[in-house]
C-alpha atoms as a PDB file:
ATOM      1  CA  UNK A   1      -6.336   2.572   0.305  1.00  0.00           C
ATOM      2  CA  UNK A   2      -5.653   5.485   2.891  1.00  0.00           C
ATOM      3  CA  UNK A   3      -4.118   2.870   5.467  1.00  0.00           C
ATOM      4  CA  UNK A   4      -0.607   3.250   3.925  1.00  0.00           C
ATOM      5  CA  UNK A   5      -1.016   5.755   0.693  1.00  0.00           C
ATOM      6  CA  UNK A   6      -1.159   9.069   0.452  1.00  0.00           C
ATOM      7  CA  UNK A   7      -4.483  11.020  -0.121  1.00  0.00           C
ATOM      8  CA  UNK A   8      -3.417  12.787  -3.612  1.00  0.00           C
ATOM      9  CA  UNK A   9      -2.263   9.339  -4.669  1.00  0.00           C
ATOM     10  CA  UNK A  10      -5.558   7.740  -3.440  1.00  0.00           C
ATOM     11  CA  UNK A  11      -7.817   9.799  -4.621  1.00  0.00           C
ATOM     12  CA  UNK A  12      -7.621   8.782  -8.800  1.00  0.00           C
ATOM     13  CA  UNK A  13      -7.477   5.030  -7.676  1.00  0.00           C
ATOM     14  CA  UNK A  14     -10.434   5.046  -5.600  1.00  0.00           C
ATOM     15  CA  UNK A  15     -13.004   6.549  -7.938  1.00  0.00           C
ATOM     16  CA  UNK A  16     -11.592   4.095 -10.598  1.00  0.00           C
ATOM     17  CA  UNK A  17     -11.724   1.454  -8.390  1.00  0.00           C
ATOM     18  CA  UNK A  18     -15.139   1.736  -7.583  1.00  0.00           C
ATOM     19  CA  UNK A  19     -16.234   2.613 -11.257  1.00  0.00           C
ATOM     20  CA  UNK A  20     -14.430  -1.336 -11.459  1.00  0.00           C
ATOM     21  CA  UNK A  21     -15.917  -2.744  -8.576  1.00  0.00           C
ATOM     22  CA  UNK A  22     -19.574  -0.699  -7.913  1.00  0.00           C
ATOM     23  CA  UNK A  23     -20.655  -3.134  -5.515  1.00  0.00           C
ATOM     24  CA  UNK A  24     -19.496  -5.877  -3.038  1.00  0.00           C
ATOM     25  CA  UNK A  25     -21.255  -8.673  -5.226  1.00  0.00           C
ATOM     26  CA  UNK A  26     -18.657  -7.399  -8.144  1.00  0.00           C
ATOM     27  CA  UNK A  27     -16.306  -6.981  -6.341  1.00  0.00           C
ATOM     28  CA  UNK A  28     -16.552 -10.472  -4.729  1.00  0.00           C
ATOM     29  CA  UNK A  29     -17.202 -11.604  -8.740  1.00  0.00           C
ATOM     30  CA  UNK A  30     -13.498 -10.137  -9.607  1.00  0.00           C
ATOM     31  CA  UNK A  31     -10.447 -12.137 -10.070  1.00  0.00           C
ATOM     32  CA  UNK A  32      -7.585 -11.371  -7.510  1.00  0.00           C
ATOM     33  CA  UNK A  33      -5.705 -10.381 -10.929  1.00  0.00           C
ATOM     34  CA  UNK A  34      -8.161  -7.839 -11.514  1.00  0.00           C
ATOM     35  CA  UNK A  35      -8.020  -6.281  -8.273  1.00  0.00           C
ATOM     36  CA  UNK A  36      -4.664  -5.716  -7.786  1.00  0.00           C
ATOM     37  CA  UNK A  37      -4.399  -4.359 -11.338  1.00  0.00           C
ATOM     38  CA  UNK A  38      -6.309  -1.826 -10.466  1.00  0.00           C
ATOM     39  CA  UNK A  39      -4.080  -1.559  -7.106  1.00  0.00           C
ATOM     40  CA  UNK A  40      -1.003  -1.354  -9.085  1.00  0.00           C
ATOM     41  CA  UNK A  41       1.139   0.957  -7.534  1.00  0.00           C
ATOM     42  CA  UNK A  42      -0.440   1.739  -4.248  1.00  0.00           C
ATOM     43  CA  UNK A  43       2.026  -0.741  -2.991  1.00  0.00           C
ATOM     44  CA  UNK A  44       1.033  -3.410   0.216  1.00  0.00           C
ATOM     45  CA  UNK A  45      -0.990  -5.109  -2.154  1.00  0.00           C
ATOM     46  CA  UNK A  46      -2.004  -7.710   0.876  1.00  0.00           C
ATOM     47  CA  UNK A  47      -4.558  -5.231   1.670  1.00  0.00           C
ATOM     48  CA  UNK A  48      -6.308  -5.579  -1.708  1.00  0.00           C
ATOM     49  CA  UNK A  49      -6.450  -9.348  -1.250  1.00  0.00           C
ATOM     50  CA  UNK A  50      -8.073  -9.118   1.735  1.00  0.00           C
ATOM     51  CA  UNK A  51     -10.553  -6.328   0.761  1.00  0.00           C
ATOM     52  CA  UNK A  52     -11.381  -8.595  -2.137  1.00  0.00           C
ATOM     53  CA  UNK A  53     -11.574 -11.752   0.491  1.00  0.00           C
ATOM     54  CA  UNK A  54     -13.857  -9.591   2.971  1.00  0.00           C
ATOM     55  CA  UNK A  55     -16.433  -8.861  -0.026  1.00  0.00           C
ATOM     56  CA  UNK A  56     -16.601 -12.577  -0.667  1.00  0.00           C
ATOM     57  CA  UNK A  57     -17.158 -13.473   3.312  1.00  0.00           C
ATOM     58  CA  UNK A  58     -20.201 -10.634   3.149  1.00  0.00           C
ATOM     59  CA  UNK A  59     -21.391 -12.198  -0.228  1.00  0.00           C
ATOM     60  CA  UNK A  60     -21.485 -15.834   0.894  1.00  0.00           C
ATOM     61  CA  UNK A  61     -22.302 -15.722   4.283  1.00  0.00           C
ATOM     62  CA  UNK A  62     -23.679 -12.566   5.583  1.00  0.00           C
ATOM     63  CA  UNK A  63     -26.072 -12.103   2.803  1.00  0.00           C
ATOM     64  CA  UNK A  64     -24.372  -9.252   0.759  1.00  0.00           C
ATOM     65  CA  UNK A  65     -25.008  -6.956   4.265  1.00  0.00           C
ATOM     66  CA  UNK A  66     -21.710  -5.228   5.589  1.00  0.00           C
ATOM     67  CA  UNK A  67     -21.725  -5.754   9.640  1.00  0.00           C
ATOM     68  CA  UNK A  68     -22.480  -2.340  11.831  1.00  0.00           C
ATOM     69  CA  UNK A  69     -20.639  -3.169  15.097  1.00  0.00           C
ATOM     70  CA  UNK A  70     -17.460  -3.078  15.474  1.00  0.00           C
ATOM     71  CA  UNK A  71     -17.088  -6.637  17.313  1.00  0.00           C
ATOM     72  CA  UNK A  72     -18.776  -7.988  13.716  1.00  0.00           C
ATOM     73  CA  UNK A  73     -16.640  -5.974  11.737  1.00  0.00           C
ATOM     74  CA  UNK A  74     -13.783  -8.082  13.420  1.00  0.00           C
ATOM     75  CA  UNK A  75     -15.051 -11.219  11.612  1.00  0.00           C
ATOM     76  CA  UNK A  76     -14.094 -10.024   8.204  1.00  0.00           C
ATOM     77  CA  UNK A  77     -10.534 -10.987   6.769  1.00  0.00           C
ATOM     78  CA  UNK A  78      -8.079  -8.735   7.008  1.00  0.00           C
ATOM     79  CA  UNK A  79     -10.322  -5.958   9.717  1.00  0.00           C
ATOM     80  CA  UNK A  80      -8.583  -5.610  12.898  1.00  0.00           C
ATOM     81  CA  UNK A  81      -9.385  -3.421  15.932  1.00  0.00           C
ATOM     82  CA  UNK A  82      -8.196  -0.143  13.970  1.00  0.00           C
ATOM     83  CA  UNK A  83     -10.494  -0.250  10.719  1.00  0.00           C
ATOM     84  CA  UNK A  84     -13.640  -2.005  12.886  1.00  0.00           C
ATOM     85  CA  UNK A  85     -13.552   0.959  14.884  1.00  0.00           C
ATOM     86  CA  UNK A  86     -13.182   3.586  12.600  1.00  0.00           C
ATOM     87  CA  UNK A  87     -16.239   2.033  10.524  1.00  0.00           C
ATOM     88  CA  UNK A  88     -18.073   1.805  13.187  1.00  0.00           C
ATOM     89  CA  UNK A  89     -18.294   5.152  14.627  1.00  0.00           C
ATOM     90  CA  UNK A  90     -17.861   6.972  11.345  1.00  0.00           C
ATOM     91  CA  UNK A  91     -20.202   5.100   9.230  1.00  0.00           C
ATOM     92  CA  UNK A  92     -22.876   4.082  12.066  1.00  0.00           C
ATOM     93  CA  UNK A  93     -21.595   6.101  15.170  1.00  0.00           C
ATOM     94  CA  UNK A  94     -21.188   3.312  17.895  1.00  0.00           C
ATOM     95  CA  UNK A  95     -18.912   4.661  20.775  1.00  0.00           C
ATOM     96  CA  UNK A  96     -15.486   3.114  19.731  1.00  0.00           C
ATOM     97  CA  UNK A  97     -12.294   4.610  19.867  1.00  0.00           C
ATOM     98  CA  UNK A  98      -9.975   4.710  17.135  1.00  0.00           C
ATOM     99  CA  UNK A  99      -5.972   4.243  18.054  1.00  0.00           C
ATOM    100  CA  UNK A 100      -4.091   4.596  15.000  1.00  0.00           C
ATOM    101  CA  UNK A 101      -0.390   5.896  14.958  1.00  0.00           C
ATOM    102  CA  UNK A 102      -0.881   9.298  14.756  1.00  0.00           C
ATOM    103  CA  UNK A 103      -3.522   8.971  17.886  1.00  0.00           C
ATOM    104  CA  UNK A 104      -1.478   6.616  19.540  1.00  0.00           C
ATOM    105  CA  UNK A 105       1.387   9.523  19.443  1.00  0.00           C
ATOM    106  CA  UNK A 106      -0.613  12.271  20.503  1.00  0.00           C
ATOM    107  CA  UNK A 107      -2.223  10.136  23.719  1.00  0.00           C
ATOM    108  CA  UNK A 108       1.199   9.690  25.101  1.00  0.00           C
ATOM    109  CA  UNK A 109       2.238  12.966  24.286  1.00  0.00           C
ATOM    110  CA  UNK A 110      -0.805  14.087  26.479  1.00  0.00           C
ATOM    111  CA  UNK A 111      -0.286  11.531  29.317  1.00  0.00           C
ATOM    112  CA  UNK A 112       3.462  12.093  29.101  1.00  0.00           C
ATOM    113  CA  UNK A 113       4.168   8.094  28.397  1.00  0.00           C
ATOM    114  CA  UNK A 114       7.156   7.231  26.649  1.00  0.00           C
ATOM    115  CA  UNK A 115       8.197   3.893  25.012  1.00  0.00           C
ATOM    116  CA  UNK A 116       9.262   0.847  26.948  1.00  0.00           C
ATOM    117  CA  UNK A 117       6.587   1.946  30.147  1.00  0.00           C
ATOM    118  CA  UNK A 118       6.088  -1.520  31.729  1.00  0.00           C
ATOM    119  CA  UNK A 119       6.670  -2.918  28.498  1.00  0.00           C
ATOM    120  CA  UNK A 120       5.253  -2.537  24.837  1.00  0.00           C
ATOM    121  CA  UNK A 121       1.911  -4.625  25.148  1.00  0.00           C
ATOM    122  CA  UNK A 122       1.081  -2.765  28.711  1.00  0.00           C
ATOM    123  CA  UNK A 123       1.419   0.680  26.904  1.00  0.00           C
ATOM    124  CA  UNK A 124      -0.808  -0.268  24.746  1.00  0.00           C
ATOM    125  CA  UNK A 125      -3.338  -1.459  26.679  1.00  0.00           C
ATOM    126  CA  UNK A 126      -3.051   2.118  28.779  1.00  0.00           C
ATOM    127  CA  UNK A 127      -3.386   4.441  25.195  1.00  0.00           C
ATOM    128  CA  UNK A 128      -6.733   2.020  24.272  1.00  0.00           C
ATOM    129  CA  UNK A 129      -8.039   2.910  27.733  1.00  0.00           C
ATOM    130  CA  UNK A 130      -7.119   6.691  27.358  1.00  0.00           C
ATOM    131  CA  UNK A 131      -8.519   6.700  23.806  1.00  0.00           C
ATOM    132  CA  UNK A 132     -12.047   5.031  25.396  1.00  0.00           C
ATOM    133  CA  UNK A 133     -12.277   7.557  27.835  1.00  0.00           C
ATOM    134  CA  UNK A 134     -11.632  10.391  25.439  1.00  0.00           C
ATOM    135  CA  UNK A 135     -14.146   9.623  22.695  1.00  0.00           C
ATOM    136  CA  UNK A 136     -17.268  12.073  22.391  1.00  0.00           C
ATOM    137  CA  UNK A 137     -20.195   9.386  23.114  1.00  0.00           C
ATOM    138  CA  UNK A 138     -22.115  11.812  20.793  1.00  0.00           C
ATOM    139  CA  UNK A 139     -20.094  12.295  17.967  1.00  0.00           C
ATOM    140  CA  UNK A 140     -17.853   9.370  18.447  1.00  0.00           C
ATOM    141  CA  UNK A 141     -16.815   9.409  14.506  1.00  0.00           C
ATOM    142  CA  UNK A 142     -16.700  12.888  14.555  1.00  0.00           C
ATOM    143  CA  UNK A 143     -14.125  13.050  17.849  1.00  0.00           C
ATOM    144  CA  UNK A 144     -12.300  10.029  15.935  1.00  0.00           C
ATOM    145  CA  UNK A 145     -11.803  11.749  12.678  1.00  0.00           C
ATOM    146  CA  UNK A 146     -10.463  15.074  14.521  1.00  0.00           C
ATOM    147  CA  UNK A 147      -7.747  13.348  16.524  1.00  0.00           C
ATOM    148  CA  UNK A 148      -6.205  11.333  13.633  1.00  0.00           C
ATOM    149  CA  UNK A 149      -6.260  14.693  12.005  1.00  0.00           C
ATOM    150  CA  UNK A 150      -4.357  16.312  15.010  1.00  0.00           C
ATOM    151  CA  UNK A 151      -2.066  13.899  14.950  1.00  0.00           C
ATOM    152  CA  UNK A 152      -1.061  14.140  11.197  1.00  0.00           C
ATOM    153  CA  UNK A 153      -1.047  17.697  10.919  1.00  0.00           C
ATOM    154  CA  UNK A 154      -0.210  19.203  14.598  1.00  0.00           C
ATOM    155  CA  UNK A 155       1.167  17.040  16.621  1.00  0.00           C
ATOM    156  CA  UNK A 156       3.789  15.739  14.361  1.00  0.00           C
ATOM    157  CA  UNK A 157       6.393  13.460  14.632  1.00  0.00           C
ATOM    158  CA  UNK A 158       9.062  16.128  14.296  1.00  0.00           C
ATOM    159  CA  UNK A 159       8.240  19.821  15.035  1.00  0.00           C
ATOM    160  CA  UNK A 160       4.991  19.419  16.461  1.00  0.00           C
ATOM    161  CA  UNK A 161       2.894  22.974  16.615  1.00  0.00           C
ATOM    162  CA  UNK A 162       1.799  22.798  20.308  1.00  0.00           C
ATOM    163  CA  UNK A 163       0.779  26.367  20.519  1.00  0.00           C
ATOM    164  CA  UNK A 164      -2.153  25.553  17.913  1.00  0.00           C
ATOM    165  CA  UNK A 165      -3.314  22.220  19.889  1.00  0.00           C
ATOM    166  CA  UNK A 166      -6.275  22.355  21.585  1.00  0.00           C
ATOM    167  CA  UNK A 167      -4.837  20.334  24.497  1.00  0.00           C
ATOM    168  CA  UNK A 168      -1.667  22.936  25.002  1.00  0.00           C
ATOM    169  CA  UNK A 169      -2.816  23.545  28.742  1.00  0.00           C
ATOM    170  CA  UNK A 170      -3.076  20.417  29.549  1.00  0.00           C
ATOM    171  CA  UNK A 171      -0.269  18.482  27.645  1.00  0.00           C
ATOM    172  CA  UNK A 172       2.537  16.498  29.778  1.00  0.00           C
ATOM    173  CA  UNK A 173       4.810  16.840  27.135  1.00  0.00           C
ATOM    174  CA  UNK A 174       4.256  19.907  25.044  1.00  0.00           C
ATOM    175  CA  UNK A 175       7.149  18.278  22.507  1.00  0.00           C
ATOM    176  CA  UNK A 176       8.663  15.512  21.101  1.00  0.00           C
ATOM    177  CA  UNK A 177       8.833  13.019  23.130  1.00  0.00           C
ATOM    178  CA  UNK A 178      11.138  10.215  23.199  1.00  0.00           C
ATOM    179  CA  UNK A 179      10.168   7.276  21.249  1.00  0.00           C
ATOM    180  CA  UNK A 180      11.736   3.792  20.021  1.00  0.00           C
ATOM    181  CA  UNK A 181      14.782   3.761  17.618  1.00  0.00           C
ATOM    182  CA  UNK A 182      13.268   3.171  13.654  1.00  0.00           C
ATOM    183  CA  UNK A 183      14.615  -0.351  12.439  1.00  0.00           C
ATOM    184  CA  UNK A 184      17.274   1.308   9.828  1.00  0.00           C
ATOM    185  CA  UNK A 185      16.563   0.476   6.058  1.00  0.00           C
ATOM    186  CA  UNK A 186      19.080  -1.633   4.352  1.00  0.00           C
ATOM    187  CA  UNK A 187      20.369  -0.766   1.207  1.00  0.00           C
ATOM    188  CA  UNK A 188      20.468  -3.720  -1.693  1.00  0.00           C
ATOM    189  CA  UNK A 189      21.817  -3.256  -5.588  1.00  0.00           C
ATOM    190  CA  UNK A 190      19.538  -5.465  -8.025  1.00  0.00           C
ATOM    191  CA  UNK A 191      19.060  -5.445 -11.624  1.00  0.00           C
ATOM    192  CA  UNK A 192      16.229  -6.009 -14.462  1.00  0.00           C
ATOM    193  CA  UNK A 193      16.004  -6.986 -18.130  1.00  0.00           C
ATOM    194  CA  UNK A 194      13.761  -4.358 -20.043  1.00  0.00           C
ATOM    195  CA  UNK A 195      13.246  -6.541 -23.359  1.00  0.00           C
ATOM    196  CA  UNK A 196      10.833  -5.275 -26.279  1.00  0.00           C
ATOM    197  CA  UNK A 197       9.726  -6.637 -29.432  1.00  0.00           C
ATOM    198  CA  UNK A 198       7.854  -6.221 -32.588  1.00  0.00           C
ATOM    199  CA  UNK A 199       4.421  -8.042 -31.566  1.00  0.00           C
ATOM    200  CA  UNK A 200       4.343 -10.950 -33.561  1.00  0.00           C
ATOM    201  CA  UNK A 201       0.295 -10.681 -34.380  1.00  0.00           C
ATOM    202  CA  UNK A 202      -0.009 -10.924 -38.056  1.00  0.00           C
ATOM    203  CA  UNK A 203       0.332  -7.358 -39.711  1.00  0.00           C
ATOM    204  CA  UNK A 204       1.161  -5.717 -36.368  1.00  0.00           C
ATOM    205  CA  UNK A 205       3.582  -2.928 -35.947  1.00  0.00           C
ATOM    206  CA  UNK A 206       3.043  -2.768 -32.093  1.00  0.00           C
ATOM    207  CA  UNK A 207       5.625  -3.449 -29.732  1.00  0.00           C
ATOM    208  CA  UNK A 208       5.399  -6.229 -26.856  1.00  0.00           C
ATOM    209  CA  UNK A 209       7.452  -6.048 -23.058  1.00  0.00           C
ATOM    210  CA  UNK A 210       8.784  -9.271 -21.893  1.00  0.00           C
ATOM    211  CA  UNK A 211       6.798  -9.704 -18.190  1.00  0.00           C
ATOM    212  CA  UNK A 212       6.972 -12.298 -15.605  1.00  0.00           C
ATOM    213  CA  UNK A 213       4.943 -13.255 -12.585  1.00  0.00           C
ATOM    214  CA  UNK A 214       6.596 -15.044 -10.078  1.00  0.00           C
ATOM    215  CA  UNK A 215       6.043 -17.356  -7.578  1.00  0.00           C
ATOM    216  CA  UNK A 216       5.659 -16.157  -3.747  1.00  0.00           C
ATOM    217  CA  UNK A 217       9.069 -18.300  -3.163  1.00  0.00           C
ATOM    218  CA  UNK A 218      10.685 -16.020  -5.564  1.00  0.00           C
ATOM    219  CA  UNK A 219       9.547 -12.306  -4.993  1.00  0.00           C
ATOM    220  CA  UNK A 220       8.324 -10.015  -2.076  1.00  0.00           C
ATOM    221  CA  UNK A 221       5.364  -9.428  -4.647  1.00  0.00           C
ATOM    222  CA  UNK A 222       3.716 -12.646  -5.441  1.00  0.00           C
ATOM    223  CA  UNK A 223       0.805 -12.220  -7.906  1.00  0.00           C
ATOM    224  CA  UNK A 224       2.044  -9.004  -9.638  1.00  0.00           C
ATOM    225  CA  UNK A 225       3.820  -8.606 -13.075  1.00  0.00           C
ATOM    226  CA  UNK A 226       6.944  -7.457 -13.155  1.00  0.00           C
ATOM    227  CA  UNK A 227      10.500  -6.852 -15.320  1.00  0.00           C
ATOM    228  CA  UNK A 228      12.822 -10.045 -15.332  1.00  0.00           C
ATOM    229  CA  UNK A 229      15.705 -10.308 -12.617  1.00  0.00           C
ATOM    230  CA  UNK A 230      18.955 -10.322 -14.502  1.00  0.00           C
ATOM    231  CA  UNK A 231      21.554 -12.897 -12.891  1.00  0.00           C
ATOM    232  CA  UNK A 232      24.507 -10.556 -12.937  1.00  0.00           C
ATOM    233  CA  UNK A 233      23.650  -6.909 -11.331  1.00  0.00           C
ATOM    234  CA  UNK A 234      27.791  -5.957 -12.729  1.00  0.00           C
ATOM    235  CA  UNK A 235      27.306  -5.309 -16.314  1.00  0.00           C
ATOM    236  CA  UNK A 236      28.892  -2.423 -18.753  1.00  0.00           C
ATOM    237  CA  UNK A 237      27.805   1.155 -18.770  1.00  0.00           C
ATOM    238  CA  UNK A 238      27.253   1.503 -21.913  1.00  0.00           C
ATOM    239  CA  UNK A 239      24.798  -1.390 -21.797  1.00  0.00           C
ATOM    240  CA  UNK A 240      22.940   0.351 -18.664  1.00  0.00           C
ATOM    241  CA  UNK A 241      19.300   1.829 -19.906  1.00  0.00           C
ATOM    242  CA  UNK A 242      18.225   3.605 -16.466  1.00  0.00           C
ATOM    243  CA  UNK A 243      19.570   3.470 -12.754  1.00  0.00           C
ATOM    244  CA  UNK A 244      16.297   4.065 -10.074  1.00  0.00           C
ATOM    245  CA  UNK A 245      15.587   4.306  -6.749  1.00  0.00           C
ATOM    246  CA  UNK A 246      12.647   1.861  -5.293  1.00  0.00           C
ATOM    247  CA  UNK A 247      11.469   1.458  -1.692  1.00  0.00           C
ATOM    248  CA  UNK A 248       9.681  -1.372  -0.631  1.00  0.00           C
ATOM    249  CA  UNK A 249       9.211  -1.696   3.328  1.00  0.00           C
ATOM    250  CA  UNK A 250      12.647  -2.013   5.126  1.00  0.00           C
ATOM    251  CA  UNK A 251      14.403  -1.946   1.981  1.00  0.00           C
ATOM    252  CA  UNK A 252      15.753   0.739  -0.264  1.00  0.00           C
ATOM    253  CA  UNK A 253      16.867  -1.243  -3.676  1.00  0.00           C
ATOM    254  CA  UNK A 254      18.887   0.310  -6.140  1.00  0.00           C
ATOM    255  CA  UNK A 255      17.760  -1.056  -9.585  1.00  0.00           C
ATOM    256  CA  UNK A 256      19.630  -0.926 -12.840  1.00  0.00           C
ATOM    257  CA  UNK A 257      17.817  -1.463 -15.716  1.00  0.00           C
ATOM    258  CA  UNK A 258      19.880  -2.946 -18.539  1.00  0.00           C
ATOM    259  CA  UNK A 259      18.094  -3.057 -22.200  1.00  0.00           C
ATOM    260  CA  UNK A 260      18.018  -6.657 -23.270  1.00  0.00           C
ATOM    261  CA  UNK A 261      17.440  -8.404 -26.628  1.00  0.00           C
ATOM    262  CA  UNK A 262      14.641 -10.751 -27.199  1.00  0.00           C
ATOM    263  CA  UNK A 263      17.315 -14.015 -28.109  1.00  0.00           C
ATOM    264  CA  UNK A 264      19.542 -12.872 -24.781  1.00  0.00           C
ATOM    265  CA  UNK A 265      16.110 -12.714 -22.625  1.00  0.00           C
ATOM    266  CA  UNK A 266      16.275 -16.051 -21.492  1.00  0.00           C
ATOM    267  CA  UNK A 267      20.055 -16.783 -20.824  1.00  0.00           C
ATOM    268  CA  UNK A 268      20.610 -13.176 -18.961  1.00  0.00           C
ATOM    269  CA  UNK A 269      17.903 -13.914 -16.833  1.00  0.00           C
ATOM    270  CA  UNK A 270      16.601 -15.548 -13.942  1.00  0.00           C
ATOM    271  CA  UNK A 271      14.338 -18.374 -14.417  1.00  0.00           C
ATOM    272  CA  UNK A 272      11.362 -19.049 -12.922  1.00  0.00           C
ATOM    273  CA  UNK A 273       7.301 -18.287 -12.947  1.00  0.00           C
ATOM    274  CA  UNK A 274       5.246 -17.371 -15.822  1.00  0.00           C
ATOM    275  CA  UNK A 275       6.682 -14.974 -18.657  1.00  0.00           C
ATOM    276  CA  UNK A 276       4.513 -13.403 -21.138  1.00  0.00           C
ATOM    277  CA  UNK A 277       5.441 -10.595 -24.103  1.00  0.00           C
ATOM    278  CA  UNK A 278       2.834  -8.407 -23.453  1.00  0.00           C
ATOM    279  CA  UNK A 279       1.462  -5.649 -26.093  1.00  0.00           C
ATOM    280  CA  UNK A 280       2.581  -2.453 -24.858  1.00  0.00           C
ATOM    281  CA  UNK A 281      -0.697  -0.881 -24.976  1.00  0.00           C
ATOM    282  CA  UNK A 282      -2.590  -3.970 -22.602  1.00  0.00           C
ATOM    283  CA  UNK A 283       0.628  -3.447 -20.373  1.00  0.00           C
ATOM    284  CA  UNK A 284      -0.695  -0.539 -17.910  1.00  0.00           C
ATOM    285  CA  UNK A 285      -3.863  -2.624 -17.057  1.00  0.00           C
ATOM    286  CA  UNK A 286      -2.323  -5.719 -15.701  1.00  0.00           C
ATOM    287  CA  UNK A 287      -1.598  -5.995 -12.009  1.00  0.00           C
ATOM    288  CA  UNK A 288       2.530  -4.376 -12.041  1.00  0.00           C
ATOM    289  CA  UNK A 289       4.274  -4.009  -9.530  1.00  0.00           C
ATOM    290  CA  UNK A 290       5.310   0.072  -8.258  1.00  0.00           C
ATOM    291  CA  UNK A 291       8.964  -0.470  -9.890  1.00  0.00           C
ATOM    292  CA  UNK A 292       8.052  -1.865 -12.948  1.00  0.00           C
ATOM    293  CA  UNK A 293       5.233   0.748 -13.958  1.00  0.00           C
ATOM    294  CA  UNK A 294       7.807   3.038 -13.081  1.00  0.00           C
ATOM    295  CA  UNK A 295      10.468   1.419 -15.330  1.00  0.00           C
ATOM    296  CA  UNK A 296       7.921   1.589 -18.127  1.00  0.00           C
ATOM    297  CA  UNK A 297       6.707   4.915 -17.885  1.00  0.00           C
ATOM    298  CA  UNK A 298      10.137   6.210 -17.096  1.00  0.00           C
ATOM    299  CA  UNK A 299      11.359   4.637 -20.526  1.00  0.00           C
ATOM    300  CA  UNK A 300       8.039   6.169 -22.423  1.00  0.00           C
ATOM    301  CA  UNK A 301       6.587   2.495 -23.221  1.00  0.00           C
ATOM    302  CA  UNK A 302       2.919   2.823 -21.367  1.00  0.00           C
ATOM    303  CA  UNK A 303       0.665   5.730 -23.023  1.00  0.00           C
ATOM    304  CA  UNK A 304      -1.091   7.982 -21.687  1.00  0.00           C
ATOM    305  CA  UNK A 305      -3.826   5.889 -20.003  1.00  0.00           C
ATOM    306  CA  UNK A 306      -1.218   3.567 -18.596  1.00  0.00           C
ATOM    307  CA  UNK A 307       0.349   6.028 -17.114  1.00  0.00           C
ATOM    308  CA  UNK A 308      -2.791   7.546 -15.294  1.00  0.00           C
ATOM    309  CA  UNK A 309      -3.074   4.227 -13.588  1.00  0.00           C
ATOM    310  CA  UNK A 310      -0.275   5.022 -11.562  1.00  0.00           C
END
């Protein structure tokens, strides 16, 4: 969860997560729905589907027992060098270095390398060897730890505080260095129907959201629920419910939300994937994705637990 989320956003998830999921054999037991429901919102949801595939590889062929070394770590889907390493030495101490990108900028910073020495794939290979001399063969998860914290809270992309890092005497670069150019985000206008009914259980007063979930030919978030795409971004003003802001990678959308009757669902709207009316109160524990919780709880329609699941 900490790979690509913030800690304050983490930290709710995680304890819920495991309260879901105690152990690998439930967590191998789970539906992929029922994982990334309780993902919603944290956003690279591949990451959940491959946590959920690792627990199944322990559960069916390694005997329940997580792998200690870092080289059997590496057999799991979805571990690569980074997370084998970092399990490794924190968990069970083995001598590995950790390069993640906040080590992999303070390294060069120290050795004075910038980007496009001898070519991306040979820099690399130089950090990993720095990094293996570096780490403390005693407190290898210890020594680990510190430098990813270094690197997220001293030696910062922008600004770094040199005069509090302990390698300020040595440092070639005691600054920013130069780095490659960020791909620029692109900018893209799209538009969703919010449609809500009166549930249509017998003596029910409760109110249903039309959701949909997609194929993975159809949406950058296969497997997820979310609001359906309106064919025509342009419509009136008056008819607009909500205008918001949503990042997703390279990719900063602008969404308008326009407020759509349950007879005009269908013909103002593209078609495609499975569609459900959905009672508001069930809607915050299904698998949405980040934009349309966001809708939702924006427009008051998930209550109070919904909203926690954010």
């Amino acid at each position: 969860m900490l790979q690509q989320t913030r800690v304050a956003v983490v930290i709710e998830r995680y304890v819920a997560f495991l309260q879901r999921f105690p152990t690998l054999e439930a967590l191998a037991r789970a539906s992929e729905e029922d994982v990334l429901a309780l993902w919603s919102g944290l956003g690279y949801y591949r990451r959940a589907r491959m946590l959920r595939k690792a627990a199944q590889f322990v559960v069916s062929n390694l005997d329940g027992k997580m792998p200690a070394s870092s080289a059997e770590l590496l057999t799991l889907p979805g571990i690569g060098a980074y997370t084998a390493a970092a399990i490794a030495s924190i968990a069970h101490g083995e001598v590995a270095a950790v390069v993640d990108g906040n080590v992999e900028r303070v390294l060069c910073r120290i050795a004075g390398w910038e980007p496009g020495l001898n070519g991306a794939s040979a820099l690399r290979r130089q950090i990993e060897v720095l990094a293996d001399q570096l780490v403390d063969p005693k407190n290898p998860g210890d020594f680990n730890q510190a430098i990813m914290e270094l690197g997220a809270t001293v030696c910062l992309p922008r600004n770094p505080q040199c005069l509090m890092c302990p390698w300020v005497a040595t440092c070639k670069t005691l600054g920013e260095h130069k780095t490659a150019p960020r791909a620029p985000m692109q900018s893209r206008e799209i538009a969703h129907a919010l449609a809500v009914r009166t549930g249509r259980h017998p003596n029910s007063a409760s109110h249903e959201v039309l959701l949909e979930k997609r194929a993975a030919t159809q949406t950058v978030m296969p497997g997820l629920w979310e609001l359906p795409v309106l064919k025509d971004t342009a419509f009136p003003d008056d008819e607009l419910r909500m205008t918001v802001r949503h990042a997703i990678m390279q990719v900063n959308y602008s969404v308008r939300i326009r407020t759509v009757l349950e007879k005009d669902s269908v013909p103002l709207t593209v078609s495609g994937g499975e569609r459900r009316w959905v009672p508001l109160g069930e809607a915050g524990s299904m698998a949405l994705t980040g934009l349309a919780r966001k809708v939702l709880a924006r427009a008051h329609l998930l209550n109070g637990a919904a909203q926690g699941c954010r």
